[in-house]
N, C-alpha and C. Protein backbone atom coordinates (compact mmCIF):
# COMPACT_ATOMS: atom_id res chain seq x y z
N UNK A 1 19.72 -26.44 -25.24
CA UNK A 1 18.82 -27.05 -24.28
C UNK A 1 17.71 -26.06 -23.96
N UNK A 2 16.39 -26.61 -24.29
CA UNK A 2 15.42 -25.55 -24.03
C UNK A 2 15.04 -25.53 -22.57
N UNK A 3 14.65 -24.84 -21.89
CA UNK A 3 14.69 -24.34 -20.04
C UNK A 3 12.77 -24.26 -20.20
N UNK A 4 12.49 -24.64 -18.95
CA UNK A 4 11.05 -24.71 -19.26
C UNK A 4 10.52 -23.84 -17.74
N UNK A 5 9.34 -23.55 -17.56
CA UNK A 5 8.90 -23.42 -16.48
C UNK A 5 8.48 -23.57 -16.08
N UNK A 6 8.42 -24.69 -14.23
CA UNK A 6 7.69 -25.62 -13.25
C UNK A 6 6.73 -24.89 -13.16
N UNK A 7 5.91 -25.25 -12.69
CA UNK A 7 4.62 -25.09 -12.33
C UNK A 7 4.60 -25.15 -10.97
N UNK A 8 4.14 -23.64 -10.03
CA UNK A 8 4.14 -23.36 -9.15
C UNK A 8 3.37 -23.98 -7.87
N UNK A 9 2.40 -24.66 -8.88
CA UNK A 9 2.05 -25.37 -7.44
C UNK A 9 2.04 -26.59 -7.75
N UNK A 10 3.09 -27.28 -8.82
CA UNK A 10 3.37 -28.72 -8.33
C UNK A 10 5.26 -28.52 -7.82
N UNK A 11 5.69 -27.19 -7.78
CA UNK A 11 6.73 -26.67 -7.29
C UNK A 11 6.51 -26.87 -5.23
N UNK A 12 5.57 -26.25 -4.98
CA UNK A 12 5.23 -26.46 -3.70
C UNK A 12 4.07 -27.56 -3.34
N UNK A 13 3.78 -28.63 -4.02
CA UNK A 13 3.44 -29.58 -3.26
C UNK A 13 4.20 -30.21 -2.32
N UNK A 14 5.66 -30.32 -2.58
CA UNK A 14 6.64 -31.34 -1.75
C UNK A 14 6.41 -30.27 -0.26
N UNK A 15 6.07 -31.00 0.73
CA UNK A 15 6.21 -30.72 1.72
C UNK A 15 7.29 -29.75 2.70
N UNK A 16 8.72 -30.70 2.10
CA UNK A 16 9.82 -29.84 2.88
C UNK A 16 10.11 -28.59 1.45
N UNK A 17 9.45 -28.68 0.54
CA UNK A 17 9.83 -27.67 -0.33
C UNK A 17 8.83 -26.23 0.63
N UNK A 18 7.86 -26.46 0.69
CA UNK A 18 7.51 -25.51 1.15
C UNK A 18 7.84 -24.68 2.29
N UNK A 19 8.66 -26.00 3.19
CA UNK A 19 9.24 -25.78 4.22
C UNK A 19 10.51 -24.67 3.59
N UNK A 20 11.29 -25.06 2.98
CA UNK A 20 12.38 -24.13 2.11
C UNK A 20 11.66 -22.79 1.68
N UNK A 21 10.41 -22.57 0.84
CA UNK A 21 10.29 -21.45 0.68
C UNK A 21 9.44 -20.60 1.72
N UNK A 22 9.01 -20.96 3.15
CA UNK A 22 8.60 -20.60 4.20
C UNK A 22 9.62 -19.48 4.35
N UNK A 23 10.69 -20.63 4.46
CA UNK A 23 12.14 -19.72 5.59
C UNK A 23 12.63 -19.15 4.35
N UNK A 24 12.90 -19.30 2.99
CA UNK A 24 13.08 -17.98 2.11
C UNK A 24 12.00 -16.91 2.38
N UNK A 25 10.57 -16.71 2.32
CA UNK A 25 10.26 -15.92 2.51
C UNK A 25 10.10 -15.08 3.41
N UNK A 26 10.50 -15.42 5.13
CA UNK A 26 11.00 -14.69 6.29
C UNK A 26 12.26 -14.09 5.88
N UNK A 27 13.06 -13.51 5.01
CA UNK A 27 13.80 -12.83 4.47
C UNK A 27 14.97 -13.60 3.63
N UNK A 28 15.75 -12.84 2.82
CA UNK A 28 16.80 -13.47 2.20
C UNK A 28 17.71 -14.61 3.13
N UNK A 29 18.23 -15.38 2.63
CA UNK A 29 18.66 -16.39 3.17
C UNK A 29 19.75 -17.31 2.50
N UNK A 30 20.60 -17.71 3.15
CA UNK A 30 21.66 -18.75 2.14
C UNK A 30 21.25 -19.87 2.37
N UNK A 31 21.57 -20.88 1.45
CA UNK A 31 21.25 -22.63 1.88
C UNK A 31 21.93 -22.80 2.93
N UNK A 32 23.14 -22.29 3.34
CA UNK A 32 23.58 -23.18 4.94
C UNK A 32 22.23 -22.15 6.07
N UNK A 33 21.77 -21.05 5.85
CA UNK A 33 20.79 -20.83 6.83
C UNK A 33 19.89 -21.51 6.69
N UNK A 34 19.70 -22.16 5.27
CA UNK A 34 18.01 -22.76 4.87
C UNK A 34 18.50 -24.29 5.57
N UNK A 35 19.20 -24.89 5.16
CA UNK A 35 19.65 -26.10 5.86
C UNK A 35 19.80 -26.20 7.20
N UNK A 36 20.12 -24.99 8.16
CA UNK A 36 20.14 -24.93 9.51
C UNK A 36 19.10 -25.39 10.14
N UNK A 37 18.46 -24.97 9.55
CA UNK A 37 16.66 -24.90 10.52
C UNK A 37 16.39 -25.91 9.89
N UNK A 38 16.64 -26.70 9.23
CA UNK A 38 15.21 -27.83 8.44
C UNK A 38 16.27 -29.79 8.65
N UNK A 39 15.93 -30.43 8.12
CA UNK A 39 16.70 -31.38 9.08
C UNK A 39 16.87 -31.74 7.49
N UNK A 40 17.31 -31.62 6.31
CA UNK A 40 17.66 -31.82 5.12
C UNK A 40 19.01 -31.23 4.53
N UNK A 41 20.02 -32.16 4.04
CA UNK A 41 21.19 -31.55 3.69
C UNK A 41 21.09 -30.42 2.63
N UNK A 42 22.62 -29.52 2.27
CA UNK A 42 22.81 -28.31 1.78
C UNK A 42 22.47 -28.81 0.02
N UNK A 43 23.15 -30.05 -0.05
CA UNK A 43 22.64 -30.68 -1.36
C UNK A 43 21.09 -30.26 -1.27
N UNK A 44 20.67 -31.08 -0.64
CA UNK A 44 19.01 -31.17 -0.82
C UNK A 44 18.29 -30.06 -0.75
N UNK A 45 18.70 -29.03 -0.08
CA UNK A 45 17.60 -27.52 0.01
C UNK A 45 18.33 -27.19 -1.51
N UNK A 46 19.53 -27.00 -2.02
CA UNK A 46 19.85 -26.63 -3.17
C UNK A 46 19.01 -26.89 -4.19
N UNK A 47 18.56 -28.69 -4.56
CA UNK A 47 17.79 -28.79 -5.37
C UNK A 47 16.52 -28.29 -4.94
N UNK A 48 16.05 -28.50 -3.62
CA UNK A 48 14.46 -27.78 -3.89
C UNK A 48 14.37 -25.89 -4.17
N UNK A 49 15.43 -25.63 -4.10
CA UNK A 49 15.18 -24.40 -4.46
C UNK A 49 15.95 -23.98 -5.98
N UNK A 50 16.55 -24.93 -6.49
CA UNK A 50 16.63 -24.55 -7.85
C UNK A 50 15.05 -24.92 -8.60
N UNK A 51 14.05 -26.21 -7.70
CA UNK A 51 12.14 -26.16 -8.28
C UNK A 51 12.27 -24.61 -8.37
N UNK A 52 12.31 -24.26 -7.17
CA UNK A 52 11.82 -23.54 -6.96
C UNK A 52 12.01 -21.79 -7.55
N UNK A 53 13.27 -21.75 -7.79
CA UNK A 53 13.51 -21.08 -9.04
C UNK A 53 13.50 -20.73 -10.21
N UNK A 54 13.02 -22.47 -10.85
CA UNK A 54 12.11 -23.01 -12.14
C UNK A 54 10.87 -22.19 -11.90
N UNK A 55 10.52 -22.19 -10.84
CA UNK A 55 9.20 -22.13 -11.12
C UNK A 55 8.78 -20.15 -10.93
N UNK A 56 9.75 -19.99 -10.67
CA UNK A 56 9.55 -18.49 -10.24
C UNK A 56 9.08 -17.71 -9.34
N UNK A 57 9.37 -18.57 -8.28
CA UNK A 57 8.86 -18.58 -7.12
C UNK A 57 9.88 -18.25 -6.03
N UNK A 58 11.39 -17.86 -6.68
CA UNK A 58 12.23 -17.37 -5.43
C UNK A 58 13.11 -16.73 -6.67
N UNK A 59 14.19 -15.48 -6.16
CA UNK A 59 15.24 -15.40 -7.01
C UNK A 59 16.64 -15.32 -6.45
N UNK A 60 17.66 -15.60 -6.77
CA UNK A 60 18.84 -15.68 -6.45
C UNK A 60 19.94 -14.40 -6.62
N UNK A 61 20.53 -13.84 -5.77
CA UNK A 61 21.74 -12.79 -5.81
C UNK A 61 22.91 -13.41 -5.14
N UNK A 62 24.15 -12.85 -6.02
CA UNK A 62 25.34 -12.85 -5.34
C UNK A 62 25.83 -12.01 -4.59
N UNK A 63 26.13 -12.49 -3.62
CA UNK A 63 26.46 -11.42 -2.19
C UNK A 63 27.98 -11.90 -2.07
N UNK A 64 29.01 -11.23 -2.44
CA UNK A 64 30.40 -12.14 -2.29
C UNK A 64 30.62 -13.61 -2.68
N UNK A 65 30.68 -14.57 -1.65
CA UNK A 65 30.92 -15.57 -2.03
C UNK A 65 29.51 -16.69 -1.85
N UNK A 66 28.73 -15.71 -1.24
CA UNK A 66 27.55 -16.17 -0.79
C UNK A 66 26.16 -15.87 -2.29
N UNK A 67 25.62 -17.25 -2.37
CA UNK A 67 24.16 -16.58 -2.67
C UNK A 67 23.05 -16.81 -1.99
N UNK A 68 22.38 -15.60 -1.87
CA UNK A 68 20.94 -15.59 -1.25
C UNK A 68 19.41 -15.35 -1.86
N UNK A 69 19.38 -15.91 -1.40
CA UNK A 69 17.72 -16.29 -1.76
C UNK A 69 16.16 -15.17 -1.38
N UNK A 70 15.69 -15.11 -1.96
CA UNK A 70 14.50 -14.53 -1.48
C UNK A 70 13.22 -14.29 -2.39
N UNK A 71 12.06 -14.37 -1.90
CA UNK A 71 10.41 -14.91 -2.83
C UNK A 71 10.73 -13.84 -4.07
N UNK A 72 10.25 -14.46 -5.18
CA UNK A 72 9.88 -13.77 -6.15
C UNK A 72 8.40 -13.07 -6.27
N UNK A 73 8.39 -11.94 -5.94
CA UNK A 73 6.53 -11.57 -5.91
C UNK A 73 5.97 -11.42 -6.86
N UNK A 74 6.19 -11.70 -8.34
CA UNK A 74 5.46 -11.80 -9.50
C UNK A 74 5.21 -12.96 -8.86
N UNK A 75 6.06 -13.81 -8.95
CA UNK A 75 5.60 -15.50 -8.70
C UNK A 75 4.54 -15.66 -8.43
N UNK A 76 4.95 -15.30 -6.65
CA UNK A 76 3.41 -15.11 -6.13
C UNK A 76 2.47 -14.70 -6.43
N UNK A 77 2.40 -13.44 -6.71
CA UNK A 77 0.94 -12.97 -7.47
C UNK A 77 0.39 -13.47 -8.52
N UNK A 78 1.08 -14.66 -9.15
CA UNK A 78 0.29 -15.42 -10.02
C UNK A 78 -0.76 -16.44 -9.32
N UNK A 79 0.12 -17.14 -8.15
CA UNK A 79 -0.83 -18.23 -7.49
C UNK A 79 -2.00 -17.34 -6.75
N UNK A 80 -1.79 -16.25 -6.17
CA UNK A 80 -2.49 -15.22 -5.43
C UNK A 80 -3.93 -15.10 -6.34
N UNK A 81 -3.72 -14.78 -7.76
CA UNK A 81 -4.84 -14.26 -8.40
C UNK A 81 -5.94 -15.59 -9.03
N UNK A 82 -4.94 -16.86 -9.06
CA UNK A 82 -5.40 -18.11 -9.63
C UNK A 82 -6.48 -18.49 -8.02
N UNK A 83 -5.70 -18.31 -6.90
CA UNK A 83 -6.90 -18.39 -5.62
C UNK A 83 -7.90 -18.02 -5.49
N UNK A 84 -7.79 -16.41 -6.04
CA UNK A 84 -8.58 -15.72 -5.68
C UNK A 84 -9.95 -16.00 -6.68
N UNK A 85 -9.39 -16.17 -7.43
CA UNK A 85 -10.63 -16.80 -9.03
C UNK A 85 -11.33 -17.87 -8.72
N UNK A 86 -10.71 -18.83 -7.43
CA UNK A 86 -11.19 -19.72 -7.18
C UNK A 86 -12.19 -19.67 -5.91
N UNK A 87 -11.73 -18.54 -5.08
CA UNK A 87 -12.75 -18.16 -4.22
C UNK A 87 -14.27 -17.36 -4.65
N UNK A 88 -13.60 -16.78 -5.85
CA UNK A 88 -14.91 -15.93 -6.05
C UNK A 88 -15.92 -16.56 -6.98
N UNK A 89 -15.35 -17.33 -7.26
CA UNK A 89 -15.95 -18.60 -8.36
C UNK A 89 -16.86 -19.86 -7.11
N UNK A 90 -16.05 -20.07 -5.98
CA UNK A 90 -16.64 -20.92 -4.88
C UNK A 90 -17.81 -19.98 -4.28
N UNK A 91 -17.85 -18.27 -3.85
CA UNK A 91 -18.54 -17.62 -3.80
C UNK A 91 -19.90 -17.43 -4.09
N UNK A 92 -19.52 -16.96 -5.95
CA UNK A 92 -20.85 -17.08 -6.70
C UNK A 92 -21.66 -18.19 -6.49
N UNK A 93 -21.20 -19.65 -6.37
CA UNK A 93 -21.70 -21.05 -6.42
C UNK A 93 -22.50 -21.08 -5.48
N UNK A 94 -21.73 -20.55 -4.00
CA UNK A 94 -22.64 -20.67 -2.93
C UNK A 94 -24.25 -19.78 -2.79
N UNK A 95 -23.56 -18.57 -3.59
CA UNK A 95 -24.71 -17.95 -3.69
C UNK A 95 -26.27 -18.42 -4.39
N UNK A 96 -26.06 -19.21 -5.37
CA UNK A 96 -26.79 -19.29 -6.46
C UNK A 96 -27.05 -21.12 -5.81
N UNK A 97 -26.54 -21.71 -4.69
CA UNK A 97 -27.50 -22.89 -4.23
C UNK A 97 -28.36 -21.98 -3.54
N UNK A 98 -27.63 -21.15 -2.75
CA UNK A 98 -28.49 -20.28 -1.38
C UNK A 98 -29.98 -19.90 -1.91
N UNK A 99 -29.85 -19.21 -3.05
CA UNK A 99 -31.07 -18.79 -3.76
C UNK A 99 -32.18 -19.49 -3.95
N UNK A 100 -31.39 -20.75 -5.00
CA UNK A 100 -32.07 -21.62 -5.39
C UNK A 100 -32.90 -22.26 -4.32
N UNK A 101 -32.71 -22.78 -2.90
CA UNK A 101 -32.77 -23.64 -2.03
C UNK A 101 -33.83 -22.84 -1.16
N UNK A 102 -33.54 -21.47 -1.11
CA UNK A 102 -34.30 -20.39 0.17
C UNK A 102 -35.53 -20.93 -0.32
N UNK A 103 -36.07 -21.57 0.86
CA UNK A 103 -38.00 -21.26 0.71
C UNK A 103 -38.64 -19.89 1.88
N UNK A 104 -39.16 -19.08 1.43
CA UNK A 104 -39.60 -18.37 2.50
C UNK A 104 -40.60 -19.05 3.63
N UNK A 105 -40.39 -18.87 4.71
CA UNK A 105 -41.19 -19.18 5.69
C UNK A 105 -42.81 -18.32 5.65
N UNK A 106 -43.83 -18.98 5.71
CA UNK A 106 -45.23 -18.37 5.78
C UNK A 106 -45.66 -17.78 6.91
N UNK A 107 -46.27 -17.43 7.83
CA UNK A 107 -46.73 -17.00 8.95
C UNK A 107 -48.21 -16.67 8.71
N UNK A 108 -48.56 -17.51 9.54
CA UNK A 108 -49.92 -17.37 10.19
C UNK A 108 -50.54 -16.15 10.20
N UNK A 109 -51.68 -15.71 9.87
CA UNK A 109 -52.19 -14.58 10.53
C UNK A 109 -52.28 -14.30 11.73
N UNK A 110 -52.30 -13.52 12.27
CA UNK A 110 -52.00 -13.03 13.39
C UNK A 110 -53.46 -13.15 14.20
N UNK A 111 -53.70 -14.01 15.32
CA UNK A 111 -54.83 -13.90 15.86
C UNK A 111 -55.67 -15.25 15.55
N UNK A 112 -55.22 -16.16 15.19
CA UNK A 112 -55.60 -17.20 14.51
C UNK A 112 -54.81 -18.50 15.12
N UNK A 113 -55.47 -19.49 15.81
CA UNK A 113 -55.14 -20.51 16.71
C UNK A 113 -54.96 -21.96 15.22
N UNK A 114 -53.75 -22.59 16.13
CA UNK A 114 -53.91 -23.86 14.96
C UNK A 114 -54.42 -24.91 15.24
């Protein structure tokens, strides 16, 4: 079976998914803590955080009988740098209407009634 990898930000479109990796990323965490706080069963945070593991966006350790959760920061720094390309790209754009658009204002000579 070939294993593929979600795509991080159709991984966090779902709403309560993000809600799940919120409270993973305020520190490691088990699904009965992630289920505590959120009004969705232990089933249900399980699957959004196995997305979310697809996608590489959290990783999993065994702690005894417990596993816990917590952000993957490669992950992140992928969506981080894909933003940032998009800001500086929205940036340049603004710059180059700004330019285009500036008319300088004229001024009168000085001493001269209209």
């Amino acid at each position: 079976m070939e294993t593929t990898t979600a795509d991080p930000w159709h991984a966090l479109a779902d709403p309560t998914r993000r809600k799940v990796f919120a409270r993973v990323a305020r520190g490691r965490c088990s699904v009965t803590e992630i289920a505590r706080d959120l009004p969705v069963s232990r089933p249900a945070v399980s699957q959004h955080l196995r997305v979310l593991l697809d996608a590489h966006l959290v990783d999993v350790h065994q702690q005894g009988r417990e596993r816990l959760y917590q952000p993957r920061l490669s992950g992140l720094e992928g969506l981080r740098r894909e933003l940032e390309s998009y800001w500086s790209q929205t940036l340049s754009t603004f710059k180059s209407v700004a330019e285009q658009s500036y008319e300088p204002t004229t001024s009168s000579p000085e001493g001269t009634s209209r």
